[in-house]
PDB file of N, CA and C in Angstrom:
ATOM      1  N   UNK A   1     -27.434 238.244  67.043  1.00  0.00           N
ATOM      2  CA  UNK A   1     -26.665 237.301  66.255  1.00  0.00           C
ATOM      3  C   UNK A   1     -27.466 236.815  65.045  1.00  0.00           C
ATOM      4  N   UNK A   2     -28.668 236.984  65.324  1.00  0.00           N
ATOM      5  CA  UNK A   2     -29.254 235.952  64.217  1.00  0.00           C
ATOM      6  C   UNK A   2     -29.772 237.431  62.892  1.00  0.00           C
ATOM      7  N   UNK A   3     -29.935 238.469  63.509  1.00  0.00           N
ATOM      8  CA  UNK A   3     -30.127 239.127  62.140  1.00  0.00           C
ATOM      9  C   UNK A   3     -28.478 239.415  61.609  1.00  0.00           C
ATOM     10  N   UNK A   4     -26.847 239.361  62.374  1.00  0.00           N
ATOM     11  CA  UNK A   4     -26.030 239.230  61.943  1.00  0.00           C
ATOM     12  C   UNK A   4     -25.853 238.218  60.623  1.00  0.00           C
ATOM     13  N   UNK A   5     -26.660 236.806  60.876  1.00  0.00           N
ATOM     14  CA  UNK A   5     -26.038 235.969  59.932  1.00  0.00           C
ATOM     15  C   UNK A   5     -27.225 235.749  58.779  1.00  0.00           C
ATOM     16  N   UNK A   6     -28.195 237.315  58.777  1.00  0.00           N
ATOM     17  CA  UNK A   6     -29.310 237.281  57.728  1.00  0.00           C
ATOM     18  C   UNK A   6     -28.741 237.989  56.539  1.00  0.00           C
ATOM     19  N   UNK A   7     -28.521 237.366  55.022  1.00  0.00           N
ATOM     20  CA  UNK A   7     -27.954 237.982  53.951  1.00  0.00           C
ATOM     21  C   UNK A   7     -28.935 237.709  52.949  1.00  0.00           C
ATOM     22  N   UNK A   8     -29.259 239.278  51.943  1.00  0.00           N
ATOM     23  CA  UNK A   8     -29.720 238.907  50.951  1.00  0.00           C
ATOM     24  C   UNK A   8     -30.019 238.080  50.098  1.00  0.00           C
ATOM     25  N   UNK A   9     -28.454 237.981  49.329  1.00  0.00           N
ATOM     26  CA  UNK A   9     -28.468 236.578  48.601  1.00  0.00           C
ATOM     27  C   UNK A   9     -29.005 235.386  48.662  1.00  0.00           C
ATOM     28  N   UNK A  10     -28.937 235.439  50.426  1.00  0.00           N
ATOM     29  CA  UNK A  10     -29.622 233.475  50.826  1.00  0.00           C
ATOM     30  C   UNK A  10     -31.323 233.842  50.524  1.00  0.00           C
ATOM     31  N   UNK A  11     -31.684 234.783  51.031  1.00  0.00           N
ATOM     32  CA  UNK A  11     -33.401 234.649  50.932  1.00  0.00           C
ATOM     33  C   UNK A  11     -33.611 234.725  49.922  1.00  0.00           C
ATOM     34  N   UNK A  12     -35.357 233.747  49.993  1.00  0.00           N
ATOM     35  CA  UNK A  12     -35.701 232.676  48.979  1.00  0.00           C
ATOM     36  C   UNK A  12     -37.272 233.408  48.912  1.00  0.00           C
ATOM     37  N   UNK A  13     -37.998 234.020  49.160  1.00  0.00           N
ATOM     38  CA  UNK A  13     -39.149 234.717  49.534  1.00  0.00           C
ATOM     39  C   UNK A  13     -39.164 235.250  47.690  1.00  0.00           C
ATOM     40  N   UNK A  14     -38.589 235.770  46.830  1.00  0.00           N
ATOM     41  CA  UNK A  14     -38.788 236.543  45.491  1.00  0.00           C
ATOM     42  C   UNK A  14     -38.978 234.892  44.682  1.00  0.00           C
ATOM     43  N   UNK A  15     -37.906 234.788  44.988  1.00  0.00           N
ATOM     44  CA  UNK A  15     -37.661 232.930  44.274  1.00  0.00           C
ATOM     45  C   UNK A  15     -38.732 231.833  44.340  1.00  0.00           C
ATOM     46  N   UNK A  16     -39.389 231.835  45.486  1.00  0.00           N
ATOM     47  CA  UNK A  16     -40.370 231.242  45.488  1.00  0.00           C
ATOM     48  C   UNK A  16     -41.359 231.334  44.910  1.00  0.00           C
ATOM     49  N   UNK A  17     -41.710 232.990  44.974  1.00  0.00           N
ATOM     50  CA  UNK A  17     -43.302 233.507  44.487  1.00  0.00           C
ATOM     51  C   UNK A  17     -43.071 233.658  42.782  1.00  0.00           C
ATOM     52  N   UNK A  18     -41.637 233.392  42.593  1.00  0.00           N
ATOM     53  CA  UNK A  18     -41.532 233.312  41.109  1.00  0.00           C
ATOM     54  C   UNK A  18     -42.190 232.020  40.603  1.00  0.00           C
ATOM     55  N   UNK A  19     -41.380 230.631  41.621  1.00  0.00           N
ATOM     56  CA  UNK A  19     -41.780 229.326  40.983  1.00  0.00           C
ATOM     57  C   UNK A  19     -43.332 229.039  41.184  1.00  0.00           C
ATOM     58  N   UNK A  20     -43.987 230.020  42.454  1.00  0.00           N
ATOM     59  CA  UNK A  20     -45.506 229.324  42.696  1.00  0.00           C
ATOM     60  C   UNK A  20     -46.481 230.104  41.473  1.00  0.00           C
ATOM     61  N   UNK A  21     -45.547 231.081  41.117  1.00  0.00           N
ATOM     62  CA  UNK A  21     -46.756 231.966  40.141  1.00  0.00           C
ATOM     63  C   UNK A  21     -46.440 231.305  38.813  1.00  0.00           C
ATOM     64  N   UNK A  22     -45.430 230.293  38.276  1.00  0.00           N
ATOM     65  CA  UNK A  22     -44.942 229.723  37.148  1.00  0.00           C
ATOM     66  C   UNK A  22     -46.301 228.353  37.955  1.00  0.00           C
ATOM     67  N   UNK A  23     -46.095 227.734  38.475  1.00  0.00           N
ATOM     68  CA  UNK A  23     -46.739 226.423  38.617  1.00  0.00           C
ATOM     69  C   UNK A  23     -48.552 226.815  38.716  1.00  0.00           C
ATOM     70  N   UNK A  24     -48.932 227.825  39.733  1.00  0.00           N
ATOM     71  CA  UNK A  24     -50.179 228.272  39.816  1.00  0.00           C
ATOM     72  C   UNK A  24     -51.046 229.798  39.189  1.00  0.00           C
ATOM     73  N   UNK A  25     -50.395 230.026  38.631  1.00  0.00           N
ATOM     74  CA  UNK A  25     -51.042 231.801  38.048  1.00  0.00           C
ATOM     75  C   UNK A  25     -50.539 232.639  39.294  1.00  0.00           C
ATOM     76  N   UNK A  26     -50.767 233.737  38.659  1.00  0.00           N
ATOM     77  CA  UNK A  26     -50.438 235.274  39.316  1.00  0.00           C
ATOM     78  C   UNK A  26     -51.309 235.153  40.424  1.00  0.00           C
ATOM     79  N   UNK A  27     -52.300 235.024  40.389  1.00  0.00           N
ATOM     80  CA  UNK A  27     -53.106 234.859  41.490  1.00  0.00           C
ATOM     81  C   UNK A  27     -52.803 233.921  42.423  1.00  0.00           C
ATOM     82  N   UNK A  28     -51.960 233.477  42.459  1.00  0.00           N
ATOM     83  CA  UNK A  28     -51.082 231.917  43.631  1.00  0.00           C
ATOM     84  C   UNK A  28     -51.262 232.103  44.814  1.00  0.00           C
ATOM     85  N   UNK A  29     -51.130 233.494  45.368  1.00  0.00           N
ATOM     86  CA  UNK A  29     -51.898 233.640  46.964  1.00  0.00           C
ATOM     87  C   UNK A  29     -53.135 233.383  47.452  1.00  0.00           C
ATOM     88  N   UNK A  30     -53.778 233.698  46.460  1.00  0.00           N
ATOM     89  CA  UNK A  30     -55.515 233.588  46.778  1.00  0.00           C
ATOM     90  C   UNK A  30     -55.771 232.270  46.227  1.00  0.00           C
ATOM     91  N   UNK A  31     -54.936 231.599  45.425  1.00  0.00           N
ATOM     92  CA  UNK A  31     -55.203 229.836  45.139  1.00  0.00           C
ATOM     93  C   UNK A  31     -54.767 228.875  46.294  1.00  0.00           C
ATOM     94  N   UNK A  32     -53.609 229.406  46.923  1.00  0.00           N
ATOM     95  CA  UNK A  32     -52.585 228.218  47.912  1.00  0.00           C
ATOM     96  C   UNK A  32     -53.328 228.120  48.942  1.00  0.00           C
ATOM     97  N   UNK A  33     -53.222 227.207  49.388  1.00  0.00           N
ATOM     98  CA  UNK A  33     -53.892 227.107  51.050  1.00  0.00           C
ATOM     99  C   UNK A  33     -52.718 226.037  51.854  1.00  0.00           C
ATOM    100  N   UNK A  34     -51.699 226.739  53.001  1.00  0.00           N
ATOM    101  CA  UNK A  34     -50.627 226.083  53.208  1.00  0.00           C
ATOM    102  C   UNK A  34     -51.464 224.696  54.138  1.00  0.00           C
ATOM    103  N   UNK A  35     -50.742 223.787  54.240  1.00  0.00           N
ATOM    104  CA  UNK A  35     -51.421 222.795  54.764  1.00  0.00           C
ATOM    105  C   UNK A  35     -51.116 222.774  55.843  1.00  0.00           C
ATOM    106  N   UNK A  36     -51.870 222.086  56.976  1.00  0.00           N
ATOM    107  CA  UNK A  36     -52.076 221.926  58.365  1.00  0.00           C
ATOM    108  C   UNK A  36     -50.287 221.797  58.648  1.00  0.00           C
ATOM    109  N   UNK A  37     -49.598 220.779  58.248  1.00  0.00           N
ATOM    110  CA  UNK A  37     -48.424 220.510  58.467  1.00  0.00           C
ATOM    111  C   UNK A  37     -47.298 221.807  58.458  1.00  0.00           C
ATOM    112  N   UNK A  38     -47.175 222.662  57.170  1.00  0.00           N
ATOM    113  CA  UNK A  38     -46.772 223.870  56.852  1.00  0.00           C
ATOM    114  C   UNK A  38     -47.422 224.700  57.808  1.00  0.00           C
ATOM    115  N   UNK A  39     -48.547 225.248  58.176  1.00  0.00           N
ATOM    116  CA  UNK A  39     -49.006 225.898  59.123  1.00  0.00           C
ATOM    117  C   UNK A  39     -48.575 225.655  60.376  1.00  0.00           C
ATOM    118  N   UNK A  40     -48.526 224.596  60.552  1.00  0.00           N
ATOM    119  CA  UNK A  40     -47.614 224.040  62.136  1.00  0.00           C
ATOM    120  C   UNK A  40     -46.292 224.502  62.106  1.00  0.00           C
ATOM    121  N   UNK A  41     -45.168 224.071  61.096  1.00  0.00           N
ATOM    122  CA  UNK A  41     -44.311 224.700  61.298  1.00  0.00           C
ATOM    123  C   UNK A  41     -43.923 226.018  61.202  1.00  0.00           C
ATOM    124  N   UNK A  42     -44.827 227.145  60.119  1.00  0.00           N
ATOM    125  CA  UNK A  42     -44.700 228.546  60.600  1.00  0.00           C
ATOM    126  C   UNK A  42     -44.446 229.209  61.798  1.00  0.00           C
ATOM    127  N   UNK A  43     -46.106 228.227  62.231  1.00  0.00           N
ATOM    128  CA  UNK A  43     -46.131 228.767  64.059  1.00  0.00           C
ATOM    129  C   UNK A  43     -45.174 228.539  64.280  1.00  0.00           C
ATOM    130  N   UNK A  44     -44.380 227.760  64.552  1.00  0.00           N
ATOM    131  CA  UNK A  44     -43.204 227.098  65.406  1.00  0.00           C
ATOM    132  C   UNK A  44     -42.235 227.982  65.410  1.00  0.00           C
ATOM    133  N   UNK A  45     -41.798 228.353  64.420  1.00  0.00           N
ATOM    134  CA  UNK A  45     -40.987 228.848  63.608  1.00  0.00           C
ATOM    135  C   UNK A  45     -41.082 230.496  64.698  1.00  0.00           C
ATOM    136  N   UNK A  46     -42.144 230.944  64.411  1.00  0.00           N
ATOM    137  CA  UNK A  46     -42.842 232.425  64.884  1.00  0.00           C
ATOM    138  C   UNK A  46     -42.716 232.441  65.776  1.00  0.00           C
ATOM    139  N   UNK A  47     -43.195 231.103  66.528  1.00  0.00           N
ATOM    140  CA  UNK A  47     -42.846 230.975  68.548  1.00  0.00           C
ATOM    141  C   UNK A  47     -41.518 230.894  69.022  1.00  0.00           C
ATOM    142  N   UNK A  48     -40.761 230.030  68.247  1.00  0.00           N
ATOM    143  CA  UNK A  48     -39.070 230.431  68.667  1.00  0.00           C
ATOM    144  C   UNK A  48     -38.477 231.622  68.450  1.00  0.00           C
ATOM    145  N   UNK A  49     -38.966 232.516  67.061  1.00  0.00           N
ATOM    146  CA  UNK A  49     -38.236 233.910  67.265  1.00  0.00           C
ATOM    147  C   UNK A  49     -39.079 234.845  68.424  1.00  0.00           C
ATOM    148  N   UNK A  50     -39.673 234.445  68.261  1.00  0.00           N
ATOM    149  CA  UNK A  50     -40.242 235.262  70.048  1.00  0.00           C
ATOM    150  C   UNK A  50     -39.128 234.933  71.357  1.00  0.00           C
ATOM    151  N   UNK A  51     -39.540 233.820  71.278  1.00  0.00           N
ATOM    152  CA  UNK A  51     -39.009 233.239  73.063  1.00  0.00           C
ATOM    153  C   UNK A  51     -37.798 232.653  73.020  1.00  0.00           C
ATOM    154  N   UNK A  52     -36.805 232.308  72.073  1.00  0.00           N
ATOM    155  CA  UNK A  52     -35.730 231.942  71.775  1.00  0.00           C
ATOM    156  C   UNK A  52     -35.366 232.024  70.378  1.00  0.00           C
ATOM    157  N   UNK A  53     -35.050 233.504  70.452  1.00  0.00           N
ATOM    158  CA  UNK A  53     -34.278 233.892  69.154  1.00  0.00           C
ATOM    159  C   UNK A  53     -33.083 232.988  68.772  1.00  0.00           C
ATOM    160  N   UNK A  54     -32.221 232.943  69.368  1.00  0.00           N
ATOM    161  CA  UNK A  54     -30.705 232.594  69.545  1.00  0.00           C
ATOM    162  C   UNK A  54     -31.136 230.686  68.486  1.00  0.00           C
ATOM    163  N   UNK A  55     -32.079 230.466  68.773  1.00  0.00           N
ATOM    164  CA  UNK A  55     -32.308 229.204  68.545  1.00  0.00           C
ATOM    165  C   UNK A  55     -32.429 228.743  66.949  1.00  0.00           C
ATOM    166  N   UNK A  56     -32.712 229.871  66.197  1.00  0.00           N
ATOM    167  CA  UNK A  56     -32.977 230.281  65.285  1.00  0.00           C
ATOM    168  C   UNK A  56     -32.304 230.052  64.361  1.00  0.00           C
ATOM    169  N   UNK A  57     -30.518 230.297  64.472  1.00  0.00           N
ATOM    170  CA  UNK A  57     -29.633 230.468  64.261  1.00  0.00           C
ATOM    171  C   UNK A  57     -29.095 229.059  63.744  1.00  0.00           C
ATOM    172  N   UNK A  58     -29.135 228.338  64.560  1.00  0.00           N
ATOM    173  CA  UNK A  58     -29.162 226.856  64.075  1.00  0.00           C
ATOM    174  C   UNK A  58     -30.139 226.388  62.875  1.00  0.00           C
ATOM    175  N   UNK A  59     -31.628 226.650  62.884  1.00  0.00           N
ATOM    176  CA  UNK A  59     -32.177 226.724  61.839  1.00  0.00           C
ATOM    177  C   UNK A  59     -31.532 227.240  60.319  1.00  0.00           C
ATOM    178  N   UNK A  60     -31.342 228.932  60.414  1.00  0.00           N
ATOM    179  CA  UNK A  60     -30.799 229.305  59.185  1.00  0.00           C
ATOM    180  C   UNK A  60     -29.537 228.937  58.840  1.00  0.00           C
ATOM    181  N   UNK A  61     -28.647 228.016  59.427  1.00  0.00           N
ATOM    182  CA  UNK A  61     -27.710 227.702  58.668  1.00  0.00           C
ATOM    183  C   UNK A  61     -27.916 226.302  58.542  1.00  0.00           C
ATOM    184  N   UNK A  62     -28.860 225.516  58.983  1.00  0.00           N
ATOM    185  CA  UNK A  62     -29.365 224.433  57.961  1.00  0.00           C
ATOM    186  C   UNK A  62     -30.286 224.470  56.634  1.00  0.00           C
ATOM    187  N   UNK A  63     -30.806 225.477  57.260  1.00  0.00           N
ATOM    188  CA  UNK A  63     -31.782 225.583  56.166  1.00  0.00           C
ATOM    189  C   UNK A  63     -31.203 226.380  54.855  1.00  0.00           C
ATOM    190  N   UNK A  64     -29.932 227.238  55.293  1.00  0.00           N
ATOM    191  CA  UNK A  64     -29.672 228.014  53.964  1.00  0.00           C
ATOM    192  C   UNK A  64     -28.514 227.228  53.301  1.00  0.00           C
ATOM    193  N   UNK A  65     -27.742 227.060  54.272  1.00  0.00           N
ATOM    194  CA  UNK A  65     -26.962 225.784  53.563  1.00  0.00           C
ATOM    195  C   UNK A  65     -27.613 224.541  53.198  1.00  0.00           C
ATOM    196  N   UNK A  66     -28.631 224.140  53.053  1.00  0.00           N
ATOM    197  CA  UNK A  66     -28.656 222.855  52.529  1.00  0.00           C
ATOM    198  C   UNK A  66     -29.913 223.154  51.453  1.00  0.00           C
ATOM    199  N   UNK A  67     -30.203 224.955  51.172  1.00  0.00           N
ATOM    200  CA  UNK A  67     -30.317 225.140  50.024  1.00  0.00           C
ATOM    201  C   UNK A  67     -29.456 225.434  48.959  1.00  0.00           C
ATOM    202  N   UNK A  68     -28.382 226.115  49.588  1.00  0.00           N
ATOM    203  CA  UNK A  68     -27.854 226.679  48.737  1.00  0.00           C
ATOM    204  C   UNK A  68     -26.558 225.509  48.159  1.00  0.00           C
ATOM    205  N   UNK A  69     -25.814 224.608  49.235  1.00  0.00           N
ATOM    206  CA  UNK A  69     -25.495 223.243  48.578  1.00  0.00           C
ATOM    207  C   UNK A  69     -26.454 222.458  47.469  1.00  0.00           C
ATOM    208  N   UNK A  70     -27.796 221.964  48.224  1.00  0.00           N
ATOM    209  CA  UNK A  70     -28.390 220.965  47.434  1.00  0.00           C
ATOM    210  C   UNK A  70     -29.061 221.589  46.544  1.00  0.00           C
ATOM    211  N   UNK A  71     -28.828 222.796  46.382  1.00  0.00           N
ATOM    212  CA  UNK A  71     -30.096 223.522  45.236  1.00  0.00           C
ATOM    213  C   UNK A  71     -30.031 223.322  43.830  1.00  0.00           C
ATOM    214  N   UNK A  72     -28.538 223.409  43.504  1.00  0.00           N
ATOM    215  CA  UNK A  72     -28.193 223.044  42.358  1.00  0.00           C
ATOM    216  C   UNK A  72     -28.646 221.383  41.912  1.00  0.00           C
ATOM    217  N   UNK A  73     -28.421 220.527  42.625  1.00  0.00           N
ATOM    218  CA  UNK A  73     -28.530 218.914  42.183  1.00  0.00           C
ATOM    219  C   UNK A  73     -30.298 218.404  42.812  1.00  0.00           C
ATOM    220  N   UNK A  74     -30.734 219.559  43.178  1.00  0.00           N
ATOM    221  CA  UNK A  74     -32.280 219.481  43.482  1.00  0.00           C
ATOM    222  C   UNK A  74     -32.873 220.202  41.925  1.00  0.00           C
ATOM    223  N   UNK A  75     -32.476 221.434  41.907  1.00  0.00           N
ATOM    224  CA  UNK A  75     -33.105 221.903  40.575  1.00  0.00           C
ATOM    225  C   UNK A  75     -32.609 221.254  39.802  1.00  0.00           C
ATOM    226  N   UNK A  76     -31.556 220.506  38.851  1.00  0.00           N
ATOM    227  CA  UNK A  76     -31.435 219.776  38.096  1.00  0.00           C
ATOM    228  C   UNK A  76     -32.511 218.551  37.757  1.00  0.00           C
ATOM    229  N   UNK A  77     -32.551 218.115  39.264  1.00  0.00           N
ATOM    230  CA  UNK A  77     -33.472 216.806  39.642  1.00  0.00           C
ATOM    231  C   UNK A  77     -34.984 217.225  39.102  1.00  0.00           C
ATOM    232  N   UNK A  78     -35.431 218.026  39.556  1.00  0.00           N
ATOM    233  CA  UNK A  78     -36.732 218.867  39.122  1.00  0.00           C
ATOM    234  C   UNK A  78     -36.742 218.934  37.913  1.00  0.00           C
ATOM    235  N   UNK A  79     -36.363 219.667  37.015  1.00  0.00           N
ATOM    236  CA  UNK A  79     -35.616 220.076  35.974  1.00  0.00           C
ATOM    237  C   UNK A  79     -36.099 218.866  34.914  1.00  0.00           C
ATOM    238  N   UNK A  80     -35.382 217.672  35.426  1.00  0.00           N
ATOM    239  CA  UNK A  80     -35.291 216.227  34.666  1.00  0.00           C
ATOM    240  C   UNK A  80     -36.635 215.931  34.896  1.00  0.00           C
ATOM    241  N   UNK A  81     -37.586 215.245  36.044  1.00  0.00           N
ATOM    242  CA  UNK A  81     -38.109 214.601  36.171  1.00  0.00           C
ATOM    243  C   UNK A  81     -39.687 215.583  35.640  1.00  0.00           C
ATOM    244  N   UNK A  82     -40.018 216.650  36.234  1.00  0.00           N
ATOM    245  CA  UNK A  82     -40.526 217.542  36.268  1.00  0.00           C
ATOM    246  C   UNK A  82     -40.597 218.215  33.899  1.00  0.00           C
ATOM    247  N   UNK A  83     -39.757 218.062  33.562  1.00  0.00           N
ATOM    248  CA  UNK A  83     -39.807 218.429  32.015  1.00  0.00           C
ATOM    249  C   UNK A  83     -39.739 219.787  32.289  1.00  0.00           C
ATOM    250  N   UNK A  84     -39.439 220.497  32.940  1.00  0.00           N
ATOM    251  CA  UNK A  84     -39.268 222.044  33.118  1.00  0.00           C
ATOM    252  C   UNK A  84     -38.336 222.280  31.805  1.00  0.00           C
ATOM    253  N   UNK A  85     -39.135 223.285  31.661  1.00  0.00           N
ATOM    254  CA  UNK A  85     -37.477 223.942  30.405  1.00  0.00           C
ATOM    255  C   UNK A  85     -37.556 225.369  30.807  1.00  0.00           C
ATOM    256  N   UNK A  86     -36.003 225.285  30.657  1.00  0.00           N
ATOM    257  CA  UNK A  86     -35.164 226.664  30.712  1.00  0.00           C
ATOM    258  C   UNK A  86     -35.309 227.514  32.138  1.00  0.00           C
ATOM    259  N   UNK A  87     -35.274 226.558  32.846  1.00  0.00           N
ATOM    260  CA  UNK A  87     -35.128 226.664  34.107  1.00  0.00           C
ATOM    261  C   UNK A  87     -36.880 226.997  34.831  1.00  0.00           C
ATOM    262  N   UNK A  88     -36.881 227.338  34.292  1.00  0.00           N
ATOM    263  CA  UNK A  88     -38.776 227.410  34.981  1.00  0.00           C
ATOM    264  C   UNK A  88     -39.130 226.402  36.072  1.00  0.00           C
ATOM    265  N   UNK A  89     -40.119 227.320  37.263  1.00  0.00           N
ATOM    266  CA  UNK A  89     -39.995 226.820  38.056  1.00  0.00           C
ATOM    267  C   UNK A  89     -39.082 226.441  38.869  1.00  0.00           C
ATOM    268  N   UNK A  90     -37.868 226.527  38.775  1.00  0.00           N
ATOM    269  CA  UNK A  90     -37.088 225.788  39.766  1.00  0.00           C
ATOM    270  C   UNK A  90     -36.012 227.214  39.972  1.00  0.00           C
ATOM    271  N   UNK A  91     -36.502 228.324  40.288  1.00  0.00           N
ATOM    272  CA  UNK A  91     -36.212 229.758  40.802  1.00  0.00           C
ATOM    273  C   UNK A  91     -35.381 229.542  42.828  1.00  0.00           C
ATOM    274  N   UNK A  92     -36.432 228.805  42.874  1.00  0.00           N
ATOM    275  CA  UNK A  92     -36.080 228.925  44.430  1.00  0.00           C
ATOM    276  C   UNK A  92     -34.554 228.234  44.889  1.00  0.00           C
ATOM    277  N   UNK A  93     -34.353 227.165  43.861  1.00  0.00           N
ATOM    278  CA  UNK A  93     -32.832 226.425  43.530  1.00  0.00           C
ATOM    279  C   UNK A  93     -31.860 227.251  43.444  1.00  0.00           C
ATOM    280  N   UNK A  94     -31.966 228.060  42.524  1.00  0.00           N
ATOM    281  CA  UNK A  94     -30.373 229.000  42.283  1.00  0.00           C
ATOM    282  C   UNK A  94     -30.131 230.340  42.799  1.00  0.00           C
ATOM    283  N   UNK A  95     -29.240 230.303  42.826  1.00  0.00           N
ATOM    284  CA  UNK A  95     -28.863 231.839  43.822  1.00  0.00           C
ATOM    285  C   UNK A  95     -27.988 232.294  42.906  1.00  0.00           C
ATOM    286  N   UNK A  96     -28.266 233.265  42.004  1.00  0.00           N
ATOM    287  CA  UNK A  96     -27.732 233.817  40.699  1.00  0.00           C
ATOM    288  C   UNK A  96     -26.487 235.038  41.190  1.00  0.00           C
ATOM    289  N   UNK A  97     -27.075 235.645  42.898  1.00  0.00           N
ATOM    290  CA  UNK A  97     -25.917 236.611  43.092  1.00  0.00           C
ATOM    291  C   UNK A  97     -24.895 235.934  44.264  1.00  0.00           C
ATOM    292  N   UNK A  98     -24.707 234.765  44.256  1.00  0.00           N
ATOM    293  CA  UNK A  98     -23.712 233.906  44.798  1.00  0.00           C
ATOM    294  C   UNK A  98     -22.924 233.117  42.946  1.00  0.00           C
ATOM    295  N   UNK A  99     -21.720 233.975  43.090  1.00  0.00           N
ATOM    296  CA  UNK A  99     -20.645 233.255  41.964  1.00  0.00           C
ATOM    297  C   UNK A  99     -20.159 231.985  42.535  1.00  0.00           C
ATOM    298  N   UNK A 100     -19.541 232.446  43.801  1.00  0.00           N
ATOM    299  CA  UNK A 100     -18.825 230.833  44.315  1.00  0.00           C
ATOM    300  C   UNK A 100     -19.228 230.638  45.421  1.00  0.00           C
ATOM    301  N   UNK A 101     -19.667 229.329  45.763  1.00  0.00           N
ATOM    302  CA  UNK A 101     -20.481 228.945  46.986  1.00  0.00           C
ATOM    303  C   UNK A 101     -19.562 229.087  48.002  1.00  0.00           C
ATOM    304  N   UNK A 102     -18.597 227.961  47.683  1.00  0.00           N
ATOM    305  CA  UNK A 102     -17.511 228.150  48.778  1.00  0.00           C
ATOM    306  C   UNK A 102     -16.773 229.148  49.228  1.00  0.00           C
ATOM    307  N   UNK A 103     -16.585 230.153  48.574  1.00  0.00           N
ATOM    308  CA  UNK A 103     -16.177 230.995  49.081  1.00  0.00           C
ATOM    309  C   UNK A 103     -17.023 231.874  50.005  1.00  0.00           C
ATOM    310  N   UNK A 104     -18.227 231.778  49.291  1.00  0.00           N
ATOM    311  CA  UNK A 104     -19.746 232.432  49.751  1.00  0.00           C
ATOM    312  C   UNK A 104     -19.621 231.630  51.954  1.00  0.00           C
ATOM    313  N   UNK A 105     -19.554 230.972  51.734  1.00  0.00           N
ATOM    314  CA  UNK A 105     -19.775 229.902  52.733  1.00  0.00           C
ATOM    315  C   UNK A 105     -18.723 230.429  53.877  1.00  0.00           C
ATOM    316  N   UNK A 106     -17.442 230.290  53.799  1.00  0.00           N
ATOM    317  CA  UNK A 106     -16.672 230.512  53.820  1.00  0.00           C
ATOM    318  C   UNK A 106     -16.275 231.779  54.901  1.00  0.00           C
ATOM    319  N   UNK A 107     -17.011 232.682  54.139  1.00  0.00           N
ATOM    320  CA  UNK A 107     -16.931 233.955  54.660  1.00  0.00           C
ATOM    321  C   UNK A 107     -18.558 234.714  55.358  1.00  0.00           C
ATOM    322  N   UNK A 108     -19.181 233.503  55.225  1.00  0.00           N
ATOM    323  CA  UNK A 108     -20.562 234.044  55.759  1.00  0.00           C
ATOM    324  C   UNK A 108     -20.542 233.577  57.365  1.00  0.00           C
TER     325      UNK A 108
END
């Protein structure tokens, strides 16, 4: 079930390494060091698709829906406060091959 409700469009993995290599250089892997907190939840993350996949499932549709809802009025927010221009940095916000959310939603 849970690689059933895995779709291109939602993953954020290209989007990200776009905004960390805009904020930190090309080199952003060998600069980042995830923090104790982020490292905790990886594991976590890694230990439930082991021993309770199914559980998972609940995760990615919070987590992709409440990117792909709040992404827009989050990157804006960024956007403003942040002085970004022309969208920079704020990659991981928009989902350029989703036209209509709701419908997107809808049928996912």
């Amino acid at each position: 079930m849970v690689k059933k409700m895995d779709c291109h469009e939602l993953r954020r993995i290209e989007a990200l390494s776009e905004d960390m290599e805009y904020f930190y250089g090309k080199e952003w892997k060998s600069k980042v060091v995830p923090s104790a907190a982020t490292q905790k939840y990886v594991n976590r993350v890694k230990e439930v698709a082991q021993k309770y996949p199914k559980f998972l499932i609940a995760h990615q549709y919070t987590r992709y829906l409440g990117d792909l809802f709040g992404g827009q009025m989050m990157g804006s927010m960024a956007n403003k406060s942040l002085d970004l221009s022309n969208g920079k940095g704020t990659a991981f916000y928009m989902f350029e091959s989703i036209k209509d959310t709701k419908y997107f939603i809808t049928n996912w």
